[in-house]
PDB file of N, CA and C in Angstrom:
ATOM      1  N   UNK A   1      15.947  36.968   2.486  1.00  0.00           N
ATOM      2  CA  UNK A   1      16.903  35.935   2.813  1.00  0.00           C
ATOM      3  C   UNK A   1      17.878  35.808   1.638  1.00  0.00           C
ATOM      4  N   UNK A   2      18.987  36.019   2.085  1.00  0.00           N
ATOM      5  CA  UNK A   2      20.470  35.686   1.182  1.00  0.00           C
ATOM      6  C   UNK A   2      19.740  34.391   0.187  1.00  0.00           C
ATOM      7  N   UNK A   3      20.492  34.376  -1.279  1.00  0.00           N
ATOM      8  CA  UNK A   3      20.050  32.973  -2.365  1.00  0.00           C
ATOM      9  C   UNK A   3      21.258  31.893  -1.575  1.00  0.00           C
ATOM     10  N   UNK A   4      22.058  32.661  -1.155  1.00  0.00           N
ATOM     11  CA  UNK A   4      22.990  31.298  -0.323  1.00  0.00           C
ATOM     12  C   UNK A   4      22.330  30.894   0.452  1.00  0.00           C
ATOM     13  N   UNK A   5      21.838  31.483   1.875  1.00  0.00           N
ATOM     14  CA  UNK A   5      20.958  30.430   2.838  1.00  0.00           C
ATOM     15  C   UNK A   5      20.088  29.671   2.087  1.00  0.00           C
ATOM     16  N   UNK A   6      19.372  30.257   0.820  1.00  0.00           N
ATOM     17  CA  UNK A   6      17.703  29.520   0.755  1.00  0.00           C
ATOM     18  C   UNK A   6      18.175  28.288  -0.645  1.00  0.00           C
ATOM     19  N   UNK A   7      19.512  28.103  -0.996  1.00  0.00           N
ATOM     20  CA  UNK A   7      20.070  27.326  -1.410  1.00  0.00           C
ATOM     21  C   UNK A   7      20.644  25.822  -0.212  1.00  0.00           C
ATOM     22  N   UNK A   8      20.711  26.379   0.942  1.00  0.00           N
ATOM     23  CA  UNK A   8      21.331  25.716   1.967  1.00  0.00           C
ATOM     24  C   UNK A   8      20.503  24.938   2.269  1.00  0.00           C
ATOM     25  N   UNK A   9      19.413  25.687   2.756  1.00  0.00           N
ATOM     26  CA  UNK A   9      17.961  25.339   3.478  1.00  0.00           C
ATOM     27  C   UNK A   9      17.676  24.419   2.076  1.00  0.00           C
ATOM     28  N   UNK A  10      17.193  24.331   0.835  1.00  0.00           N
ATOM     29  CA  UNK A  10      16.773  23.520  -0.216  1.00  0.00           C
ATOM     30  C   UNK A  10      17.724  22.590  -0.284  1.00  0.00           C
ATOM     31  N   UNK A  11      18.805  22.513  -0.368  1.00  0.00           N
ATOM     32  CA  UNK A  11      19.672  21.040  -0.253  1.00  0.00           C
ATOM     33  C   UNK A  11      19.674  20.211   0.721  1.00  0.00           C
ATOM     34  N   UNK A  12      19.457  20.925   1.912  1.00  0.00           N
ATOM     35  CA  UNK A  12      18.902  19.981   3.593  1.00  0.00           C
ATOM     36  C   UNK A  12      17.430  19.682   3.486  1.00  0.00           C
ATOM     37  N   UNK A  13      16.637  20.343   2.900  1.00  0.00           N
ATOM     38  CA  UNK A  13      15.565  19.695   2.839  1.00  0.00           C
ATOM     39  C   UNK A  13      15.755  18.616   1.536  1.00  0.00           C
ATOM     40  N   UNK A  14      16.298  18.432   0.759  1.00  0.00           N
ATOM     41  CA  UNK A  14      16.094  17.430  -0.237  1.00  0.00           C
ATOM     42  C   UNK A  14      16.851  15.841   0.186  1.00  0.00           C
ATOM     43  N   UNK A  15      17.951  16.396   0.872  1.00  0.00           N
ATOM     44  CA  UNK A  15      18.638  15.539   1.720  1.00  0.00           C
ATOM     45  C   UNK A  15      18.052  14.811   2.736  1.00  0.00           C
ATOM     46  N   UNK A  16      16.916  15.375   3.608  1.00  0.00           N
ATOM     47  CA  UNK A  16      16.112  14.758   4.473  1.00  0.00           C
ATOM     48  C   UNK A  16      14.835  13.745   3.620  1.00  0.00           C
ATOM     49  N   UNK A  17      14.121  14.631   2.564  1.00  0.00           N
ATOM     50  CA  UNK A  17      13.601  13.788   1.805  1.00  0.00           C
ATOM     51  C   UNK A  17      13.614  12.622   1.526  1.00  0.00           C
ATOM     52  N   UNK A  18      15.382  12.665   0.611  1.00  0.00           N
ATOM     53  CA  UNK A  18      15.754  11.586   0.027  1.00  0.00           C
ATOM     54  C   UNK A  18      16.373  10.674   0.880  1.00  0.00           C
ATOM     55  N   UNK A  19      16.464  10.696   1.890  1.00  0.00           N
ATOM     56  CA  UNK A  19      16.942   9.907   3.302  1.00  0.00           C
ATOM     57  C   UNK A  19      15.569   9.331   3.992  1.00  0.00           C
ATOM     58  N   UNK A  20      14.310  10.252   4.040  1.00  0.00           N
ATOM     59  CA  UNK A  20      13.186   9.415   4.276  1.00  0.00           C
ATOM     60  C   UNK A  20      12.559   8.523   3.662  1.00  0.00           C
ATOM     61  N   UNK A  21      12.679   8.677   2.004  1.00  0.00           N
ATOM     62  CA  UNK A  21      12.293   7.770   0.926  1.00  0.00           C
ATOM     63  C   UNK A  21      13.222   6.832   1.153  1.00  0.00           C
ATOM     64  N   UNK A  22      14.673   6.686   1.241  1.00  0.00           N
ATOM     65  CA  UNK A  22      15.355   5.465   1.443  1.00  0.00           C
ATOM     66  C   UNK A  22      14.864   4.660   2.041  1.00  0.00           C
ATOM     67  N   UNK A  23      14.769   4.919   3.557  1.00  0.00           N
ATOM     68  CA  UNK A  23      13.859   4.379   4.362  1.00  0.00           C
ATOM     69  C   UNK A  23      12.907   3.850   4.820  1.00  0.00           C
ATOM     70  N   UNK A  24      12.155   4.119   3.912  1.00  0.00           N
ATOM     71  CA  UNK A  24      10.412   3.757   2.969  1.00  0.00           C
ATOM     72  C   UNK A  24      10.538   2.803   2.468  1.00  0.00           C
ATOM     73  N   UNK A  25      11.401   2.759   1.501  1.00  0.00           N
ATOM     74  CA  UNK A  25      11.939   1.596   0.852  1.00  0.00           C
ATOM     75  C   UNK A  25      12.527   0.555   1.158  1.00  0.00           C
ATOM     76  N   UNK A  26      13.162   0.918   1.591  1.00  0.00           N
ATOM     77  CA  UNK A  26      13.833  -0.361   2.790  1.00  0.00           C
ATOM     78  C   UNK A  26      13.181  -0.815   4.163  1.00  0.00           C
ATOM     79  N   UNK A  27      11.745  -0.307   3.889  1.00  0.00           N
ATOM     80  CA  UNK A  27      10.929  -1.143   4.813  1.00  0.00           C
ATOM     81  C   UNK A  27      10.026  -1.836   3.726  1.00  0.00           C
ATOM     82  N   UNK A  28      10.003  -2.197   2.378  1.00  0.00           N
ATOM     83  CA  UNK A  28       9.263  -3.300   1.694  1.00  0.00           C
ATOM     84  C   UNK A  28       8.811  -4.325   1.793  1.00  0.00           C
ATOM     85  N   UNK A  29      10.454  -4.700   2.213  1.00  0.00           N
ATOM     86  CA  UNK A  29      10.431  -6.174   3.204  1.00  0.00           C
ATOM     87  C   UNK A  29       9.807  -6.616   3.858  1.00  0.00           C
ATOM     88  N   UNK A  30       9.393  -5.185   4.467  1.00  0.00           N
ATOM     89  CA  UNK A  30       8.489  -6.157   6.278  1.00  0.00           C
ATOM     90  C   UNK A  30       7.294  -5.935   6.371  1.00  0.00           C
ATOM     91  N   UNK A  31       6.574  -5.096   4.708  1.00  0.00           N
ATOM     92  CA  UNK A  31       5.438  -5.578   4.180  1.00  0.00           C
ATOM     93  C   UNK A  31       4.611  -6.659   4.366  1.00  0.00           C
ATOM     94  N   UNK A  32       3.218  -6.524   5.307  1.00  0.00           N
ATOM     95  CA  UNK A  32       2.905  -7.768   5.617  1.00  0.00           C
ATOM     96  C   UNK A  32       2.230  -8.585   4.160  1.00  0.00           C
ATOM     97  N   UNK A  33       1.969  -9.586   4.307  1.00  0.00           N
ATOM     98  CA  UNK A  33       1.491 -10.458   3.188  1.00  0.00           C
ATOM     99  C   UNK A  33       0.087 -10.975   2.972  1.00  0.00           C
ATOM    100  N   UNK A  34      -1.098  -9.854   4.085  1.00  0.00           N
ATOM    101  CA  UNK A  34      -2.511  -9.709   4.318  1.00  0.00           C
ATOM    102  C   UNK A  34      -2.462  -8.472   4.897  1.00  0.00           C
ATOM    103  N   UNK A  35      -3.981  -8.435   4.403  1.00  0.00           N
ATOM    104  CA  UNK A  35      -4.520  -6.981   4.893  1.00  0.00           C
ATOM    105  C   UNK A  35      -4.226  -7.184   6.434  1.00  0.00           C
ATOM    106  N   UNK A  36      -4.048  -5.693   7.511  1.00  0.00           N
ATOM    107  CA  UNK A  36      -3.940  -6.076   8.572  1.00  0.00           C
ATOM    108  C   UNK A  36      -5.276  -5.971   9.137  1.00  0.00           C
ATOM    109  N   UNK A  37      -6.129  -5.618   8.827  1.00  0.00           N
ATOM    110  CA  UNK A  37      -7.411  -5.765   9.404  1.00  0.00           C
ATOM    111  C   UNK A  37      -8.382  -6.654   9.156  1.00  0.00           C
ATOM    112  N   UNK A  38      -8.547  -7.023   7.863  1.00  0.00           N
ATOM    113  CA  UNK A  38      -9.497  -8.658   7.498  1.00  0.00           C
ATOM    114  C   UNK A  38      -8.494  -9.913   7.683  1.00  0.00           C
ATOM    115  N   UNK A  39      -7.088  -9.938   6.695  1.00  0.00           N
ATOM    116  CA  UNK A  39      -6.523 -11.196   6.775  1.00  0.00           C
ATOM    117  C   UNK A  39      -6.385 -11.466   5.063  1.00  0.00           C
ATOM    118  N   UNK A  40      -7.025 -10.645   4.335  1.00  0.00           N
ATOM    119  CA  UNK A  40      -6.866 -11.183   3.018  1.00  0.00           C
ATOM    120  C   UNK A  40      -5.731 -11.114   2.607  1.00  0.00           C
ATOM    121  N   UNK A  41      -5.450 -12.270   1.639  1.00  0.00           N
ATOM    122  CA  UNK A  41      -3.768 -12.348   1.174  1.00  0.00           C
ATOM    123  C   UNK A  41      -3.689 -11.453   0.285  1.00  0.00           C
ATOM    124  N   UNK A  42      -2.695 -10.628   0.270  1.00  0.00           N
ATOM    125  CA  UNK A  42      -1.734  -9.740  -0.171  1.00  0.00           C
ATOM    126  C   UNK A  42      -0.477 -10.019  -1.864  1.00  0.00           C
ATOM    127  N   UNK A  43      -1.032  -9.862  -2.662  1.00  0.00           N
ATOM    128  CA  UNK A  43       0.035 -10.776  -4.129  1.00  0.00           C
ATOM    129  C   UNK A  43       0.763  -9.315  -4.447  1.00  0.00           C
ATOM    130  N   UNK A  44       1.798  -9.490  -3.382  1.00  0.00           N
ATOM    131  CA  UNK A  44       2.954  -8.293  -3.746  1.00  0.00           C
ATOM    132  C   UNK A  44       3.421  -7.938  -5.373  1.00  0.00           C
ATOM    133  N   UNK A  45       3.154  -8.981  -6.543  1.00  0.00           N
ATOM    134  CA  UNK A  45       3.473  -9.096  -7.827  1.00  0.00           C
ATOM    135  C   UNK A  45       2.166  -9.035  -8.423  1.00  0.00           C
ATOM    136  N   UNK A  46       1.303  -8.503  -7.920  1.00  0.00           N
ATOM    137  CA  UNK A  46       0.305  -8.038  -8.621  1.00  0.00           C
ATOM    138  C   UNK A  46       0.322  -6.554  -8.695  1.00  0.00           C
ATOM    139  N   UNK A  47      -0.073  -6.323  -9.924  1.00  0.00           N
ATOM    140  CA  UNK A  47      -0.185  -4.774 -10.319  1.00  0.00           C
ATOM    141  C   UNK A  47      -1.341  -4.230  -9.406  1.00  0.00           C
ATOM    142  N   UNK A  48      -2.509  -4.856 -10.233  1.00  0.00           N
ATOM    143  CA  UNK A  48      -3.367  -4.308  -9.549  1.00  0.00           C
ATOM    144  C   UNK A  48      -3.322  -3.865  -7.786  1.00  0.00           C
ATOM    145  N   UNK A  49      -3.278  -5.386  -7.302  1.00  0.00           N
ATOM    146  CA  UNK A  49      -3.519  -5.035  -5.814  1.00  0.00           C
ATOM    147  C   UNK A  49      -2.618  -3.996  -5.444  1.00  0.00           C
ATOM    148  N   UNK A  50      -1.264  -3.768  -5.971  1.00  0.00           N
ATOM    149  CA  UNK A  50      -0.220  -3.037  -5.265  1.00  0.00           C
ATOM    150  C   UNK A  50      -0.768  -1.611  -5.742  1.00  0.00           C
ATOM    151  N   UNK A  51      -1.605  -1.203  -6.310  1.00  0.00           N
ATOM    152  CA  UNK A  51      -2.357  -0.051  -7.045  1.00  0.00           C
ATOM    153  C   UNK A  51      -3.635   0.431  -6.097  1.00  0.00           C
ATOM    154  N   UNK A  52      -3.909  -0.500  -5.860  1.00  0.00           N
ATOM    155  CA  UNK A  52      -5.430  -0.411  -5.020  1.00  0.00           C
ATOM    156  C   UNK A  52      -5.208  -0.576  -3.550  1.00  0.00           C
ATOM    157  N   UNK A  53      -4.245  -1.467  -2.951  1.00  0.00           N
ATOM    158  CA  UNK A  53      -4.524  -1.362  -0.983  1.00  0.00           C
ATOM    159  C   UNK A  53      -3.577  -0.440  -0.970  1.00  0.00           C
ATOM    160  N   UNK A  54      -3.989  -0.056   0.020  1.00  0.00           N
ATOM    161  CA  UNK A  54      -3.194   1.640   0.950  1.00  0.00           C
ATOM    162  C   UNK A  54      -2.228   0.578   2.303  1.00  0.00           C
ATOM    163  N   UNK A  55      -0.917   1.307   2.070  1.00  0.00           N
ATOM    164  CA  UNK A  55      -0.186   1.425   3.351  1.00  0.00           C
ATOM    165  C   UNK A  55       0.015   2.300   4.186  1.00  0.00           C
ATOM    166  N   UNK A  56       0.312   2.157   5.562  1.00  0.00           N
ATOM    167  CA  UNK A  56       0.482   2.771   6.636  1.00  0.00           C
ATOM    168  C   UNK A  56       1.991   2.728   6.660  1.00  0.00           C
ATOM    169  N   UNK A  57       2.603   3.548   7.403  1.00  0.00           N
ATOM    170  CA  UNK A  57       3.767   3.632   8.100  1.00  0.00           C
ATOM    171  C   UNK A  57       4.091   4.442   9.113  1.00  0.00           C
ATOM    172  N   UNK A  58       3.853   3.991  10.678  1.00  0.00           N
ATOM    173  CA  UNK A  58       3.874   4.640  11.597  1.00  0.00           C
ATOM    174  C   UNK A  58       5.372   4.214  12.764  1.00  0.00           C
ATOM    175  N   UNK A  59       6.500   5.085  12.294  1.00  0.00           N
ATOM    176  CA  UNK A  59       7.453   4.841  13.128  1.00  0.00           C
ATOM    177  C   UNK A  59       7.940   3.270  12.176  1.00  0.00           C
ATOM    178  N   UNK A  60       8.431   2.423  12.797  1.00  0.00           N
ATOM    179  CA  UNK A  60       8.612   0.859  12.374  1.00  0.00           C
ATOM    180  C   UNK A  60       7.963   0.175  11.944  1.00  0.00           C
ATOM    181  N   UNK A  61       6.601   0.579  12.037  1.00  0.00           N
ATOM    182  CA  UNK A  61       5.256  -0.177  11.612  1.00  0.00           C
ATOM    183  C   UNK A  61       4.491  -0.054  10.320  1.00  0.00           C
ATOM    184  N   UNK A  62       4.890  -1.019   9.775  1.00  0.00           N
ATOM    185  CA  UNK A  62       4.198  -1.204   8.196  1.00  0.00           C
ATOM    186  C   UNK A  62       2.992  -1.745   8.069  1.00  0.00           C
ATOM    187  N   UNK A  63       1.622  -1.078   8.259  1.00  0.00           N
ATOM    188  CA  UNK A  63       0.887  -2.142   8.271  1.00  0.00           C
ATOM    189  C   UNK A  63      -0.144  -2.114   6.318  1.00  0.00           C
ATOM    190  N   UNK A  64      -0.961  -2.854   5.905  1.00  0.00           N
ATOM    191  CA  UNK A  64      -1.253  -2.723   4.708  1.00  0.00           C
ATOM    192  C   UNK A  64      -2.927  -2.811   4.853  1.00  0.00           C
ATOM    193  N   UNK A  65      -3.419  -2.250   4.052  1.00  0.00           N
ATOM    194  CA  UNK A  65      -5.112  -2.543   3.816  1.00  0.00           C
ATOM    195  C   UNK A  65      -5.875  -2.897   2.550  1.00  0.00           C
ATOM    196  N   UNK A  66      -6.825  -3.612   2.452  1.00  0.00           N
ATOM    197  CA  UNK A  66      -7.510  -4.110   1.439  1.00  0.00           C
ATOM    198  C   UNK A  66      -8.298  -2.892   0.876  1.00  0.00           C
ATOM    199  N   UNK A  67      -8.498  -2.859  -0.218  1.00  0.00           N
ATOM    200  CA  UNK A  67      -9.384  -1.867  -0.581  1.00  0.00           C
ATOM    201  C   UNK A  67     -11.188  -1.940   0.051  1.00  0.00           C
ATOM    202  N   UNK A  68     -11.313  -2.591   0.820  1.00  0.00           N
ATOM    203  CA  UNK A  68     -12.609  -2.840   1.269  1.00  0.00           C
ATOM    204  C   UNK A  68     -12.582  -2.616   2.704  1.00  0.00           C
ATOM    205  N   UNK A  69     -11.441  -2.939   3.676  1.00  0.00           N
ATOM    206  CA  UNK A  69     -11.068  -2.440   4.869  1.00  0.00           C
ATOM    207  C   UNK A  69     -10.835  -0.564   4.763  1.00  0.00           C
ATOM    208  N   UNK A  70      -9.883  -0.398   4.269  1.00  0.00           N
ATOM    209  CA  UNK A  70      -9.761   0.842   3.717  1.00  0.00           C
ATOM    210  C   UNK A  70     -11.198   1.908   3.688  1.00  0.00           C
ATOM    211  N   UNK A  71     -12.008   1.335   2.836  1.00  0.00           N
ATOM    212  CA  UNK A  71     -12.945   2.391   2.180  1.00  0.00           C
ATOM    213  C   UNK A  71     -13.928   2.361   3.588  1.00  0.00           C
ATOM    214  N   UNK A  72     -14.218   1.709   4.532  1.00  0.00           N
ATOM    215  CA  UNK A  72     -14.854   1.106   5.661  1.00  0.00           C
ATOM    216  C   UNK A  72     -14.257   2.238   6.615  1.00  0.00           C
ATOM    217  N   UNK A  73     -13.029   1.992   6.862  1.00  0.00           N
ATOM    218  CA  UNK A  73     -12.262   2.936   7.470  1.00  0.00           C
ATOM    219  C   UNK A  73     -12.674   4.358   7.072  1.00  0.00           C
ATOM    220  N   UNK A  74     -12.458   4.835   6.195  1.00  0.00           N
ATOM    221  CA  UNK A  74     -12.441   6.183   5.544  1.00  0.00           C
ATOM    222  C   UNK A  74     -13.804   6.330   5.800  1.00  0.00           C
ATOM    223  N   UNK A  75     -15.021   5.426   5.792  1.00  0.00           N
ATOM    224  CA  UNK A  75     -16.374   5.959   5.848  1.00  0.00           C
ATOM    225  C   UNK A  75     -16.499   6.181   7.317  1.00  0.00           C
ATOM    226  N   UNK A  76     -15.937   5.186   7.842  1.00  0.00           N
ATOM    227  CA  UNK A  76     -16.130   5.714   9.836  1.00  0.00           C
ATOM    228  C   UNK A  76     -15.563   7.081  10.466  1.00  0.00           C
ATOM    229  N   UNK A  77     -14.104   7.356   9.587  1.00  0.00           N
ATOM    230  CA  UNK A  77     -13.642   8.761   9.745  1.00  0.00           C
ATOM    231  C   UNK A  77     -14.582   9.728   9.508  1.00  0.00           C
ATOM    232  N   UNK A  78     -14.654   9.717   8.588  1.00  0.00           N
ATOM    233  CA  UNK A  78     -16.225  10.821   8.311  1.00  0.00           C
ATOM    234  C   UNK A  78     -17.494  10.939   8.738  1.00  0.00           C
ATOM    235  N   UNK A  79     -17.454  10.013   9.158  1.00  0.00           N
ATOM    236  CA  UNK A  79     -19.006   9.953   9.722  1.00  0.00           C
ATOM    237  C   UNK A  79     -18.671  10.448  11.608  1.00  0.00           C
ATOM    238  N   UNK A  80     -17.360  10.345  12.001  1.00  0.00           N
ATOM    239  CA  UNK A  80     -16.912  10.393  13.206  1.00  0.00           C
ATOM    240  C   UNK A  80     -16.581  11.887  13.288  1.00  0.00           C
ATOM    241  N   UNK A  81     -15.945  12.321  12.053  1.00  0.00           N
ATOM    242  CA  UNK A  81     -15.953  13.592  12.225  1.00  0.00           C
ATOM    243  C   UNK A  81     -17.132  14.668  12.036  1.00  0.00           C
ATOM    244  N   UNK A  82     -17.946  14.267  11.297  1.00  0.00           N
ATOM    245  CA  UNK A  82     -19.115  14.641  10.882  1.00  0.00           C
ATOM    246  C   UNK A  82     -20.095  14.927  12.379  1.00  0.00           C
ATOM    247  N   UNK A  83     -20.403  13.921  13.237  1.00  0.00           N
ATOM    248  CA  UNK A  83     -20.673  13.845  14.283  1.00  0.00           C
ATOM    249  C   UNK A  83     -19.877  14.906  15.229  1.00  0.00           C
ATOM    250  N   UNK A  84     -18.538  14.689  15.581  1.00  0.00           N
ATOM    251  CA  UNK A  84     -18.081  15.610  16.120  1.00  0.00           C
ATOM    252  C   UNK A  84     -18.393  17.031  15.828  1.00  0.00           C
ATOM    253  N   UNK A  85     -18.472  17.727  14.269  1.00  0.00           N
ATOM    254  CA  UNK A  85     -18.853  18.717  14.121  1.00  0.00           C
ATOM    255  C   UNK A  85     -20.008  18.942  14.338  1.00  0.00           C
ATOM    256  N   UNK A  86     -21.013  18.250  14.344  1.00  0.00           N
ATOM    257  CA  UNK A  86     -22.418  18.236  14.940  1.00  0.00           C
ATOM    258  C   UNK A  86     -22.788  18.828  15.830  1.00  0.00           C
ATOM    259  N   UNK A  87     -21.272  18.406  17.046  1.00  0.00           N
ATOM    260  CA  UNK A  87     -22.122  18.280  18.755  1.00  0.00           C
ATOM    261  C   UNK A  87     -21.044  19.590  18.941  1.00  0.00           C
ATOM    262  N   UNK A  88     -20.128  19.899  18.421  1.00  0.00           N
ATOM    263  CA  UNK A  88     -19.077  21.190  18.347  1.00  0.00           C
ATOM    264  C   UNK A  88     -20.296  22.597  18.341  1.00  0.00           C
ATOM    265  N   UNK A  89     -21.230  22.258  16.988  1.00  0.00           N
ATOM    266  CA  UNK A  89     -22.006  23.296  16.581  1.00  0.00           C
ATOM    267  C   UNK A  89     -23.418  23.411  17.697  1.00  0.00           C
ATOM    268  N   UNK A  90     -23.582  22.443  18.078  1.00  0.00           N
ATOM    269  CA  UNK A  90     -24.661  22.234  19.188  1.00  0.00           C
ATOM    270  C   UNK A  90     -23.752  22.811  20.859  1.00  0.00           C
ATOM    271  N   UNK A  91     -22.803  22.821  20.896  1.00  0.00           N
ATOM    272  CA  UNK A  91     -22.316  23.582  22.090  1.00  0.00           C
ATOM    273  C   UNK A  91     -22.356  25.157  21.818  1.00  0.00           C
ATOM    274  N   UNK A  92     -22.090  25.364  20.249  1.00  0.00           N
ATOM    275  CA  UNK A  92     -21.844  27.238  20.218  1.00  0.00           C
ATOM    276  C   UNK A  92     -23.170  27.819  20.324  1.00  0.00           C
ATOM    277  N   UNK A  93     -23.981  26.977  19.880  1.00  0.00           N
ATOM    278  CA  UNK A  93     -25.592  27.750  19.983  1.00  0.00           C
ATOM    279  C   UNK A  93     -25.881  28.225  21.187  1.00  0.00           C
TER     280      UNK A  93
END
């Protein structure tokens, strides 16, 4: 590939990037102010917490999690997938 196209192609991708991060950002705002799954309040001016709960962003939807909702979550994923691979390996036998 020509260094002109793969110069082209790298400036449209950085351009899309930096147009999705805008966007990211300018959904801060509508940051909710509790976890969305327990209810615990949310101290946007805290270091810590803003370090420790995980956000979502799906389409328009900002939602936020506690580090205790979160880790709950992440243990059901695994254990869900774990299972699935289980009964996957119990069909090939």
């Amino acid at each position: 590939m020509p260094k002109k196209i793969k110069n082209q192609n790298a400036k449209k991708a950085a351009k899309e990037i930096e147009k999705d991060l805008a966007k990211k950002i300018g959904m801060f705002d509508q940051l909710p102010e509790s976890c969305s799954s327990c209810g615990d309040f949310f101290d946007k001016t805290s270091i810590q917490e803003v370090a420790s709960w995980q956000v979502t962003v799906r389409g328009d939807t900002v939602r936020i999690y506690c580090p205790n909702c979160w880790g709950r979550a992440t243990e059901l994923v695994k254990a869900a997938d774990e299972l699935t691979e289980g009964e996957e390996h119990n069909e090939v036998s």
